[in-house]
N, C-alpha and C. Protein backbone atom coordinates (compact mmCIF):
# COMPACT_ATOMS: atom_id res chain seq x y z
N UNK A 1 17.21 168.94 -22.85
CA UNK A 1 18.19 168.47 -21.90
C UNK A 1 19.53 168.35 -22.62
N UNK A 2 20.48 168.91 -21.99
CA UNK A 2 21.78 169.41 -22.35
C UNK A 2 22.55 167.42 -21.56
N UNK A 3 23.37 166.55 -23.05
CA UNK A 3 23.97 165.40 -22.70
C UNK A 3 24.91 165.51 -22.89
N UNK A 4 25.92 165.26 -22.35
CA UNK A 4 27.45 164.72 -22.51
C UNK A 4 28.21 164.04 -22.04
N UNK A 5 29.10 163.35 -22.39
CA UNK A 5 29.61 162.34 -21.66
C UNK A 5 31.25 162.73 -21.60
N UNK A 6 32.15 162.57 -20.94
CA UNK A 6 33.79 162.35 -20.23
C UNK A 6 33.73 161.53 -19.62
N UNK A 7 35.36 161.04 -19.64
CA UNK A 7 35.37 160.24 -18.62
C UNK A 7 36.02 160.98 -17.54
N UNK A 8 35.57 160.34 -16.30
CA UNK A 8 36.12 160.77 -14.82
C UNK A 8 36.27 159.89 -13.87
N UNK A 9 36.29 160.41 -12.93
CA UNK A 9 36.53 159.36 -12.11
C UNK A 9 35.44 159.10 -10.85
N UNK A 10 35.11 158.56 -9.79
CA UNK A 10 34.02 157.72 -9.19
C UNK A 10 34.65 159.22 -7.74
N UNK A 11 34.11 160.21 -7.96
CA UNK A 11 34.15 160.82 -6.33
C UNK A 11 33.41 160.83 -5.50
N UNK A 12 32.13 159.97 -6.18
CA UNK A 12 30.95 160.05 -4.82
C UNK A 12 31.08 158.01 -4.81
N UNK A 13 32.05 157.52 -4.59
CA UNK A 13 31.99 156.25 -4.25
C UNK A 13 31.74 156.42 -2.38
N UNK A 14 30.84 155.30 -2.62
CA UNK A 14 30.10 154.99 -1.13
C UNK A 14 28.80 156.17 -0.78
N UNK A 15 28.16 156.71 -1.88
CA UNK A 15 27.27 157.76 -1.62
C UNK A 15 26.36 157.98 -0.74
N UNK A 16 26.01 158.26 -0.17
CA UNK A 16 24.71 158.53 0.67
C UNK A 16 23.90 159.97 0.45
N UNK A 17 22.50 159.57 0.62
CA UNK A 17 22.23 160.98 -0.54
C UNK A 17 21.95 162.00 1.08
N UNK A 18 22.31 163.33 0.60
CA UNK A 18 21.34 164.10 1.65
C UNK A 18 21.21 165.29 0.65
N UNK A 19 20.30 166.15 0.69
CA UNK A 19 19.83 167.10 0.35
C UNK A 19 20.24 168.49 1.15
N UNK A 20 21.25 169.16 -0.22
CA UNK A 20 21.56 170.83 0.27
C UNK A 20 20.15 171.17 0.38
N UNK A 21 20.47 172.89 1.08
CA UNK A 21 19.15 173.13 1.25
C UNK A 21 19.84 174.61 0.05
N UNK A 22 18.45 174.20 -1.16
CA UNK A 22 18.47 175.79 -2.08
C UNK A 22 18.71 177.13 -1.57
N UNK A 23 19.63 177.46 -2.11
CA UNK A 23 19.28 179.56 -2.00
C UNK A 23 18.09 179.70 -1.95
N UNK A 24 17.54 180.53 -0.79
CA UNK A 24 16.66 181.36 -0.14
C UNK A 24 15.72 182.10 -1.60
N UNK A 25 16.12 182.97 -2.21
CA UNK A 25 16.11 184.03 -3.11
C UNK A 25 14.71 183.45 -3.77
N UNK A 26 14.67 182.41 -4.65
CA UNK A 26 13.48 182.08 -5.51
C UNK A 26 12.08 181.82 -4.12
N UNK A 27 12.86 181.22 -3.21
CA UNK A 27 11.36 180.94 -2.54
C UNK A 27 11.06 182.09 -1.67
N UNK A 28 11.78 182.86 -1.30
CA UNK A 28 11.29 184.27 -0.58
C UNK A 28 10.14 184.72 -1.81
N UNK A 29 10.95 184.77 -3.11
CA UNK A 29 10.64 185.41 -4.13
C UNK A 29 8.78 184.80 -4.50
N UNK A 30 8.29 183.71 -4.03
CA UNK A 30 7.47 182.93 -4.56
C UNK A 30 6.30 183.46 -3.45
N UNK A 31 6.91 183.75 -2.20
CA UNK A 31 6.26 183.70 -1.02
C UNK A 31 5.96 185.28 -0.64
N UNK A 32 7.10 186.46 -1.13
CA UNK A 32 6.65 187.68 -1.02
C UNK A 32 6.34 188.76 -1.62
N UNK A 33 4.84 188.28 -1.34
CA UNK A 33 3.47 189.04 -1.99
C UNK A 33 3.37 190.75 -1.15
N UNK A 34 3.86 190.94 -0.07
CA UNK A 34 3.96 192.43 0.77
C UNK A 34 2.97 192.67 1.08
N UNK A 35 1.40 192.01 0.68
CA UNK A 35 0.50 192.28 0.87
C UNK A 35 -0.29 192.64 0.09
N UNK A 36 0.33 193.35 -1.25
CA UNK A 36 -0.30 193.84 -2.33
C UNK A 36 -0.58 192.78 -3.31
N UNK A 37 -0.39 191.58 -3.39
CA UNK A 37 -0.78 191.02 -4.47
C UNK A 37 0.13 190.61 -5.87
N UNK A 38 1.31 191.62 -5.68
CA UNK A 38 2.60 191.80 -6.89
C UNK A 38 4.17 191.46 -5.74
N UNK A 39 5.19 190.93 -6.75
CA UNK A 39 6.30 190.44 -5.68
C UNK A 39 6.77 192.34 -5.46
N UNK A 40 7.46 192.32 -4.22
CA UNK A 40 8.02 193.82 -3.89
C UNK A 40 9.46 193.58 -4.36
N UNK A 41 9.94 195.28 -4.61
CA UNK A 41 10.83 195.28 -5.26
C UNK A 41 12.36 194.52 -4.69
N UNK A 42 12.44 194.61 -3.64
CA UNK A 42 13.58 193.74 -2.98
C UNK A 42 13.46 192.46 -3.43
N UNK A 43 12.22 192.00 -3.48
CA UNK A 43 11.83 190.11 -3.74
C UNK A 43 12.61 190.29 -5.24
N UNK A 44 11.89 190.74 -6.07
CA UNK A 44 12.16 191.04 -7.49
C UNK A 44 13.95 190.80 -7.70
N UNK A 45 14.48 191.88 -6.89
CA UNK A 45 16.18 192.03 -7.02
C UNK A 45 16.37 191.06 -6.51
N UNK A 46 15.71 189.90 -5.01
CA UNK A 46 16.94 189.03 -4.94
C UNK A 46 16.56 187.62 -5.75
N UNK A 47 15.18 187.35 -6.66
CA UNK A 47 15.26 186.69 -7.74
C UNK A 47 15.96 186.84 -8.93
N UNK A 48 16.17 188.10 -9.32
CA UNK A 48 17.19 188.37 -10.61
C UNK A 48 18.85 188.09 -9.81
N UNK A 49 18.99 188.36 -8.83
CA UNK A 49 20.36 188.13 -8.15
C UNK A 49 20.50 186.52 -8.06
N UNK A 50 19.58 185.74 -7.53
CA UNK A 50 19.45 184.25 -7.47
C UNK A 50 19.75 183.49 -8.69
N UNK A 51 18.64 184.01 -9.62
CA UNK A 51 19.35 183.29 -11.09
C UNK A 51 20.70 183.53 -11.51
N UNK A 52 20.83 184.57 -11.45
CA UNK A 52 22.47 185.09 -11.73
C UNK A 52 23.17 184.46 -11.41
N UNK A 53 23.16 184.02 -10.19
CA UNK A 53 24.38 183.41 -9.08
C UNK A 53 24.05 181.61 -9.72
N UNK A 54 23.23 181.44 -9.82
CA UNK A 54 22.66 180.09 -10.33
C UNK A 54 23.47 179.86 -11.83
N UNK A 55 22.91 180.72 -12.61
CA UNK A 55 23.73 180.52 -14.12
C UNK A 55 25.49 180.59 -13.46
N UNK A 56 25.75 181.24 -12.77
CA UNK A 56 27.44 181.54 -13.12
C UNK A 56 27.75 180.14 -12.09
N UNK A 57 27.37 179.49 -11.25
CA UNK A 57 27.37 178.48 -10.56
C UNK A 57 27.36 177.15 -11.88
N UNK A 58 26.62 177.31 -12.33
CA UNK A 58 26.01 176.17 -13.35
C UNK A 58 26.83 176.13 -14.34
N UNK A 59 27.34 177.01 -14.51
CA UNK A 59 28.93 177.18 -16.05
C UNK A 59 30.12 176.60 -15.28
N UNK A 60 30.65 177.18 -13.41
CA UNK A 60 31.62 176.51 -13.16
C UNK A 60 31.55 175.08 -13.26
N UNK A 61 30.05 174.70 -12.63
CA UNK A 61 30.01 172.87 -12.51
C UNK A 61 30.54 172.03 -14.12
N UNK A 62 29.63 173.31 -15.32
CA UNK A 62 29.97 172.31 -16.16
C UNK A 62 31.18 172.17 -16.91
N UNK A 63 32.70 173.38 -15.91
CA UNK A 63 33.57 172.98 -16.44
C UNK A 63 34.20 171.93 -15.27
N UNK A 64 33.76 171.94 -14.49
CA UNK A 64 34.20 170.92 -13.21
C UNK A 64 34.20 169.57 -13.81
N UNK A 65 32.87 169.10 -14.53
CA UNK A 65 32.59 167.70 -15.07
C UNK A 65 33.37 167.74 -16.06
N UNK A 66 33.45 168.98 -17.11
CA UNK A 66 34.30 168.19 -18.30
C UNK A 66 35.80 168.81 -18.31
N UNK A 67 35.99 169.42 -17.40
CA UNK A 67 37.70 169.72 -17.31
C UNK A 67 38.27 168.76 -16.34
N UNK A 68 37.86 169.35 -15.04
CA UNK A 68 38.80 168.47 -13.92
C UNK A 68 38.44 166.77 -13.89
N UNK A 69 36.90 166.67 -13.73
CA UNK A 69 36.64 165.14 -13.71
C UNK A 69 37.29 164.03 -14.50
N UNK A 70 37.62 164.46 -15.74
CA UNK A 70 38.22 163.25 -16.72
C UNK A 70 39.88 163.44 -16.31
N UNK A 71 40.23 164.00 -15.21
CA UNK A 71 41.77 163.98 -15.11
C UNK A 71 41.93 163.92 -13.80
N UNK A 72 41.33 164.40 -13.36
CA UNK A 72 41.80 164.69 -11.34
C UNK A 72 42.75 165.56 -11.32
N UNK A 73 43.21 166.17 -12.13
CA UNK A 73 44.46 167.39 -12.12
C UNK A 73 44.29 168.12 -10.41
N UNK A 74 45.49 168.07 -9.62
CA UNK A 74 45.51 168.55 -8.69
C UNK A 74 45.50 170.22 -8.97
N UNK A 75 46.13 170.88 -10.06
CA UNK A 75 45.77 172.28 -10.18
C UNK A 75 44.55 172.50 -10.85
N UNK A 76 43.81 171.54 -11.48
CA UNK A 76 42.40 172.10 -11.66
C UNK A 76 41.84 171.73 -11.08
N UNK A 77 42.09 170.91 -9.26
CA UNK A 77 41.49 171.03 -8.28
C UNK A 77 41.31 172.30 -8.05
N UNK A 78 42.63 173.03 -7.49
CA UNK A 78 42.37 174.53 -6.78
C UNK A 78 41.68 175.23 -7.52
N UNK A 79 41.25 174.98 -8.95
CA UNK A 79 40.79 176.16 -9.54
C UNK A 79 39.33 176.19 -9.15
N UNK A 80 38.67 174.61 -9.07
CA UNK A 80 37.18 174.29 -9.06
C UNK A 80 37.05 173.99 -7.43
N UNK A 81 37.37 173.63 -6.47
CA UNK A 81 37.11 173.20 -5.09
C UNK A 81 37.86 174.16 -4.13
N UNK A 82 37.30 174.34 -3.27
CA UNK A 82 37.37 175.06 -1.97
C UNK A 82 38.68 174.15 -1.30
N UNK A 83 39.55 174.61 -0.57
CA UNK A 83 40.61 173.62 0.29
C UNK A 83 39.82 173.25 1.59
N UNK A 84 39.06 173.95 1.82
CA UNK A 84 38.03 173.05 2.82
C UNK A 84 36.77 172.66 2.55
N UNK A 85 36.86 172.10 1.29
CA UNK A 85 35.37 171.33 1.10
C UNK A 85 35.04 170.21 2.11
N UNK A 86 33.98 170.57 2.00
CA UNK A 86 33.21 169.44 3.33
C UNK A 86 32.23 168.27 2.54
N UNK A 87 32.55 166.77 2.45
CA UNK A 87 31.92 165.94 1.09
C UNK A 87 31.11 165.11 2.34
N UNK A 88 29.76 164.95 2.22
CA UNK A 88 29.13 163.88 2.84
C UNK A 88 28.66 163.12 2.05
N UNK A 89 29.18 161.66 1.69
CA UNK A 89 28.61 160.36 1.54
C UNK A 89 28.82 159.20 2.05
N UNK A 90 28.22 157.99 2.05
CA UNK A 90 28.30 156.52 2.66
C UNK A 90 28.23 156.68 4.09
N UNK A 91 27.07 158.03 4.37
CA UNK A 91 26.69 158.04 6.10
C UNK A 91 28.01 158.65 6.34
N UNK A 92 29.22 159.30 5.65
CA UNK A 92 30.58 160.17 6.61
C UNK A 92 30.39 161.30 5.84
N UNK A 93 31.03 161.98 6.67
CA UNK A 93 31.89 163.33 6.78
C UNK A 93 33.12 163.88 6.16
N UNK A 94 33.98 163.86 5.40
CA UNK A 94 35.00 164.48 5.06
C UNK A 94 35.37 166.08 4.82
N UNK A 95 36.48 166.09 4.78
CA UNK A 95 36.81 167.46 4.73
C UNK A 95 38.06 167.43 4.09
N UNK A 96 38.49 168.72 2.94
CA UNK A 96 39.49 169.52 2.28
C UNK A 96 39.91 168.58 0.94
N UNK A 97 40.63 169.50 0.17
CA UNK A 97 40.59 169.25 -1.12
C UNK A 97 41.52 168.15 -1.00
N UNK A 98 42.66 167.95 -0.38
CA UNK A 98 43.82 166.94 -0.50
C UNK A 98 42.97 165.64 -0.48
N UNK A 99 42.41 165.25 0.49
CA UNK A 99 41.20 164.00 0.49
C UNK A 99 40.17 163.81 -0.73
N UNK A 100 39.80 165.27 -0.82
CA UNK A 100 38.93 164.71 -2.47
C UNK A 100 39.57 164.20 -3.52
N UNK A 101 41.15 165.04 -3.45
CA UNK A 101 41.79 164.41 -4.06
C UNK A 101 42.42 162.89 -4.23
N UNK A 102 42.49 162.66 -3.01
CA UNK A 102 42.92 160.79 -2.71
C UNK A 102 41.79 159.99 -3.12
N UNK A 103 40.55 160.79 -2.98
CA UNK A 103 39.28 159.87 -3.18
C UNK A 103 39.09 159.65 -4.83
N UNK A 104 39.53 160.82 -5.63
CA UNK A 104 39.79 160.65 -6.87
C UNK A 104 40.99 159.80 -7.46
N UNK A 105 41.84 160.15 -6.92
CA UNK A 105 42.74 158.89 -7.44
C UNK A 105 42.71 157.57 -7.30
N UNK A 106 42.30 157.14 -6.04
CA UNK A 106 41.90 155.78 -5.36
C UNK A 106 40.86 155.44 -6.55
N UNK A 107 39.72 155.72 -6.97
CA UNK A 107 38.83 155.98 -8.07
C UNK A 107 39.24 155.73 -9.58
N UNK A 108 40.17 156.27 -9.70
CA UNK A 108 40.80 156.67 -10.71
C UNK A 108 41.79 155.17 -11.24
N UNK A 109 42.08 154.74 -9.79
CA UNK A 109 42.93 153.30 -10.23
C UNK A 109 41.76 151.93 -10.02
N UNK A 110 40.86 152.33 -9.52
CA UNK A 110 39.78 151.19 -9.38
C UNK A 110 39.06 151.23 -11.09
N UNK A 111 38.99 152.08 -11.64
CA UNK A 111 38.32 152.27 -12.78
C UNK A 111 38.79 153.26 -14.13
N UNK A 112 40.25 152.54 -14.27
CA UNK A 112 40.56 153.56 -15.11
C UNK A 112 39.90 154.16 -16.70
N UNK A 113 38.88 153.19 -16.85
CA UNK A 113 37.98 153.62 -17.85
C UNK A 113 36.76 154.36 -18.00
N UNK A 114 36.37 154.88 -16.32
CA UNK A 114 35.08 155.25 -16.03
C UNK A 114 34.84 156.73 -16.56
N UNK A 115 33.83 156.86 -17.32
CA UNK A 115 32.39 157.95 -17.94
C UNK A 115 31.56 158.27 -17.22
N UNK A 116 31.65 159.21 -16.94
CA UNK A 116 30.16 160.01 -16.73
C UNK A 116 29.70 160.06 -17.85
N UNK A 117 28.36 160.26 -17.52
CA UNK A 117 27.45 160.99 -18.88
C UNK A 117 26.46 161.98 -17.69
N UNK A 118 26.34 163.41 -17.91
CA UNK A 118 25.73 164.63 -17.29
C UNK A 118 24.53 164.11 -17.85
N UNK A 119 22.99 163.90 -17.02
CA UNK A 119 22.17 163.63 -18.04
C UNK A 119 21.34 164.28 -17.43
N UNK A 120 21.49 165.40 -16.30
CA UNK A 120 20.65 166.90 -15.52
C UNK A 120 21.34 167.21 -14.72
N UNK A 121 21.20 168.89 -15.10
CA UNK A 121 22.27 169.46 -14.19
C UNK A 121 21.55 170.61 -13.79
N UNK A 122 20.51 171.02 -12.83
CA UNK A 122 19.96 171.89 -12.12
C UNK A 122 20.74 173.13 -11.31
N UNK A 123 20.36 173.67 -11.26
CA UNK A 123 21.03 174.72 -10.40
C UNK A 123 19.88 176.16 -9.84
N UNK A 124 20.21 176.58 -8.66
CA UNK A 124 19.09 177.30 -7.57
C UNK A 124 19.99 178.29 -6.43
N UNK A 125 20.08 179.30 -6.77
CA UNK A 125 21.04 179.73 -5.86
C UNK A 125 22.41 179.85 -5.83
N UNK A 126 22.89 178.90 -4.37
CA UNK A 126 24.28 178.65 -4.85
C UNK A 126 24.64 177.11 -4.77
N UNK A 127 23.62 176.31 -5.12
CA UNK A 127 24.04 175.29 -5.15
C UNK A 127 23.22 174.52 -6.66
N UNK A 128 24.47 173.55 -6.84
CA UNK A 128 23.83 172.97 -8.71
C UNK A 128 23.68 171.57 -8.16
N UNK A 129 22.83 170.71 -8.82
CA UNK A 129 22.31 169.47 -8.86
C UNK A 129 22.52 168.77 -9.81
N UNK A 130 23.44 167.64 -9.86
CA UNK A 130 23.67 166.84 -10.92
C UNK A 130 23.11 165.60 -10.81
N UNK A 131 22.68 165.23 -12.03
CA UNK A 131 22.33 163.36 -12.05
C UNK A 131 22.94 163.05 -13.55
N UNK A 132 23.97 162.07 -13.02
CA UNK A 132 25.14 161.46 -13.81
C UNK A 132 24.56 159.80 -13.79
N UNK A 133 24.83 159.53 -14.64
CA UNK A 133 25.39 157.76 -15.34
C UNK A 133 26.76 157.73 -15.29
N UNK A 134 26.97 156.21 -14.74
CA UNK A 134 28.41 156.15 -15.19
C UNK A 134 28.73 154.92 -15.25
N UNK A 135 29.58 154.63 -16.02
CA UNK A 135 29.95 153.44 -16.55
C UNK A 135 31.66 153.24 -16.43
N UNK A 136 31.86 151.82 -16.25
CA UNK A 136 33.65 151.58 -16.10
C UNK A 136 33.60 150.32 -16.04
N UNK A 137 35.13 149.62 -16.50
CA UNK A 137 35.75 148.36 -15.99
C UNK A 137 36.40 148.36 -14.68
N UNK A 138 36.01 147.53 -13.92
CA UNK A 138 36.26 147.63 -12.55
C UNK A 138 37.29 146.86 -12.77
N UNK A 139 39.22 147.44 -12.44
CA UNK A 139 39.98 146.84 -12.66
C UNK A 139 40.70 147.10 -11.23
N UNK A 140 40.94 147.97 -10.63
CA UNK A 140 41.41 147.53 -9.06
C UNK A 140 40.65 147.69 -8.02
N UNK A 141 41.01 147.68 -6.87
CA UNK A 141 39.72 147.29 -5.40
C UNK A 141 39.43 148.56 -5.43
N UNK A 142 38.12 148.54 -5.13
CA UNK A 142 36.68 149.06 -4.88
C UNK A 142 35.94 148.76 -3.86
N UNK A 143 35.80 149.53 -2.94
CA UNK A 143 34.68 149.15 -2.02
C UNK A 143 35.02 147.97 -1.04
N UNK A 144 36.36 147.10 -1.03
CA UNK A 144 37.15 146.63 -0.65
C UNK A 144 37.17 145.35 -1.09
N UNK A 145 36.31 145.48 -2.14
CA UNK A 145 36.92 144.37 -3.83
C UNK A 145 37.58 144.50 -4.52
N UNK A 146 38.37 143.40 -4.69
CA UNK A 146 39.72 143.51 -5.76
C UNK A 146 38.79 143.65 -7.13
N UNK A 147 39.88 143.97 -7.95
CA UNK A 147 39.47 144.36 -9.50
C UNK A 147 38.82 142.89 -9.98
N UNK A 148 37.81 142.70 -10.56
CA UNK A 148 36.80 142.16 -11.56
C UNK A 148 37.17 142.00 -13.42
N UNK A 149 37.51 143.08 -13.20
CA UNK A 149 37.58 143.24 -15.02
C UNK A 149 36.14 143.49 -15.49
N UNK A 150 34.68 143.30 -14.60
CA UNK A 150 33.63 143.27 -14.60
C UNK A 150 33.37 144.84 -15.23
N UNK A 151 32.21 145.16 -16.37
CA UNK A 151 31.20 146.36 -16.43
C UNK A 151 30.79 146.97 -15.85
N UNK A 152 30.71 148.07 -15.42
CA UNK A 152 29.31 148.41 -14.28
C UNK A 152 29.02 149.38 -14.93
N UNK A 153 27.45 150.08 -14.66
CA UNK A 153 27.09 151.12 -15.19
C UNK A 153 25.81 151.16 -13.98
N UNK A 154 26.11 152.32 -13.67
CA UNK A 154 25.25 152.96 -12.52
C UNK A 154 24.82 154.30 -12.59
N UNK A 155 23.87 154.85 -11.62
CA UNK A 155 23.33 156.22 -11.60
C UNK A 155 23.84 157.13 -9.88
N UNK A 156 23.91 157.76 -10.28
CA UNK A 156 24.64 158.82 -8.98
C UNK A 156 24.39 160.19 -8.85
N UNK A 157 23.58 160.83 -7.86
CA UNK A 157 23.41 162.20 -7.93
C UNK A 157 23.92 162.68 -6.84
N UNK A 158 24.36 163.98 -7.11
CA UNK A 158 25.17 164.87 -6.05
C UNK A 158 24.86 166.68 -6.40
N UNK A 159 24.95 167.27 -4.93
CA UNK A 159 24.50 168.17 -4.52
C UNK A 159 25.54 168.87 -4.04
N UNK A 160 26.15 169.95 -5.25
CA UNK A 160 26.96 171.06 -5.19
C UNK A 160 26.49 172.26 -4.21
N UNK A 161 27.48 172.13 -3.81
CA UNK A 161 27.15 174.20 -2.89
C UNK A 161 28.36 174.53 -3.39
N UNK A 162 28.02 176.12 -3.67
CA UNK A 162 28.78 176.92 -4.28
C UNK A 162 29.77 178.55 -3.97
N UNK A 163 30.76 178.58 -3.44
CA UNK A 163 30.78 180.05 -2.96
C UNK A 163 31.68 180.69 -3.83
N UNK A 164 32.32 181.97 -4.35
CA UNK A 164 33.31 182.60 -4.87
C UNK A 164 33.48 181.76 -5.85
N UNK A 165 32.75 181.13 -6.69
CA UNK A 165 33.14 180.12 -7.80
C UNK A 165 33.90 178.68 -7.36
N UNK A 166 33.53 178.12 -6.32
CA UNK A 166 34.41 177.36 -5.51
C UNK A 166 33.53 176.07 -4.66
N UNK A 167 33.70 174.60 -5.37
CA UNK A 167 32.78 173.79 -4.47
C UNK A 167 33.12 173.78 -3.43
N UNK A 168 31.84 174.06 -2.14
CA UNK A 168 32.28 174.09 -0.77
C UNK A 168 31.57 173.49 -0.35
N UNK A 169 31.27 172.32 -0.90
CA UNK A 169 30.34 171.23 -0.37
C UNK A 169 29.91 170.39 -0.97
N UNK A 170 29.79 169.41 -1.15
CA UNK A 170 29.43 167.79 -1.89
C UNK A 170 28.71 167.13 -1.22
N UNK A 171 26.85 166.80 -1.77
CA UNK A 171 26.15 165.47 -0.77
C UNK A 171 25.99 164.71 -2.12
N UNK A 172 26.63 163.58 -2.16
CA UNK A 172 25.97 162.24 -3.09
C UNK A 172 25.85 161.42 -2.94
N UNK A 173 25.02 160.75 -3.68
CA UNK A 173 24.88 159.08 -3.53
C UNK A 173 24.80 158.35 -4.46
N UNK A 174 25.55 157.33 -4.44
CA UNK A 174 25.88 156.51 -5.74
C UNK A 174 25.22 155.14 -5.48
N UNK A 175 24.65 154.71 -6.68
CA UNK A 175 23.96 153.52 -6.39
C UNK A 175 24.94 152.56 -5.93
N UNK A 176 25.56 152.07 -5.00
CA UNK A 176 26.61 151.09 -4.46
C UNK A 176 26.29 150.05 -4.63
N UNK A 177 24.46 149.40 -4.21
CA UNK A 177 24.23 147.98 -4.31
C UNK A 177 24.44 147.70 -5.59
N UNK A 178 23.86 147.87 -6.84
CA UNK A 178 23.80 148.11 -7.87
C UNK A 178 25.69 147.66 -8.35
N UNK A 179 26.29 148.68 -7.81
CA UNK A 179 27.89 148.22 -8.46
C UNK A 179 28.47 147.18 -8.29
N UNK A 180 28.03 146.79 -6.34
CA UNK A 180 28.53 145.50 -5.95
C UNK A 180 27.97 144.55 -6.95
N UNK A 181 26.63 144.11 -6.81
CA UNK A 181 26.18 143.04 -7.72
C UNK A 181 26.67 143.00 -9.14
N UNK A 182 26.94 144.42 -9.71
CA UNK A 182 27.20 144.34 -10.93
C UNK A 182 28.62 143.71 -10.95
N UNK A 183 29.93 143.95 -9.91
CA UNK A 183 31.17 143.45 -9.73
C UNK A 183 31.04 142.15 -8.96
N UNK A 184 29.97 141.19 -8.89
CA UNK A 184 29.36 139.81 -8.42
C UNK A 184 30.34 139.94 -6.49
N UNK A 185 30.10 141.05 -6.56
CA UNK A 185 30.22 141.33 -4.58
C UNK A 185 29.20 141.06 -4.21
N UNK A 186 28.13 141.00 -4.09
CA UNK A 186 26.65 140.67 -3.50
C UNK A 186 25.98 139.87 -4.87
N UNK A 187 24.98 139.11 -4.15
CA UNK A 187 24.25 138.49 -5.23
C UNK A 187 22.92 139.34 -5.63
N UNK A 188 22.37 139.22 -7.14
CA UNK A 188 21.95 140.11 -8.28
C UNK A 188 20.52 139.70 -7.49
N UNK A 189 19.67 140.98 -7.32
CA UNK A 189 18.33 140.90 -7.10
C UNK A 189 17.51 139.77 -8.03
């Protein structure tokens, strides 16, 4: 397992998890036998095409986490996100890069010390799977708590889709109860 840590900023605050659905390619690939017993040659090509698209997917994400995430750079937005990315977490809907962008900065001033650490980063098709740690001083409002000065360190996974080298889609979920209690917003299990 491939670890690293940057810091970035909190873009799946308010997460709610849902599950992309994988590129087609590996499970056609698993499932077509043609009858003979061996995968047929189309299955074959669109598994070698699947991984392909998977590895070159899986290199953009991991410059996404350690280029754009530790900065929010609005031009290494356009380079890594779609202008109509579509982000579902905390049960909503959003749409386009200008908003991912506000959601990063808003982020960005709630926790100007916050780390990821990449600690799996899957990828299937055209979509990659991350499960991140992250850690910060919660110094301005969050979640519609003022700054703490409080620690937190939480777990958060999110579900990339991928087109033309370009996120065109975000599902995550960030442990929220977990942050509140840790920023004494709710009381500690």
């Amino acid at each position: 397992m491939r670890r690293y840590t940057k810091p970035a900023v909190v873009v799946t605050a308010l997460g709610a998890l849902g599950l992309a659905a994988f590129g087609s390619g590996a499970a056609d690939a698993a499932d077509g036998n043609a009858g003979s017993g061996s995968p047929s040659r189309a299955t074959a090509e669109s598994v070698s095409w699947n991984h392909g698209t998977a590895q070159v997917n899986k290199r953009v994400m991991e410059r996404f986490t350690s280029e754009f995430l530790p900065t929010g750079d609005p031009a290494l937005a356009r380079k890594f996100i779609s202008p109509d990315i579509v982000m579902h977490f905390g049960g909503t809907t959003q749409q386009g890069r200008d908003t991912y962008l506000g959601i990063v900065a808003a982020n960005m001033k709630a926790f100007p010390d916050l780390k990821w650490t990449v600690e799996d980063m899957r990828a299937e098709g055209d979509t990659v799977a991350i499960r991140y740690t992250m850690t910060g001083t919660h110094e301005g409002p969050f979640a519609g708590v003022e700054g703490t000065g409080k620690k937190i360190h939480a777990e958060s996974f999110a579900f990339y889709r991928l087109s033309h080298g370009k996120i065109v889609e975000e599902r995550a979920q960030l442990d929220m109860l977990g942050i509140l209690q840790q920023m004494g917003a709710l009381p500690a299990a």
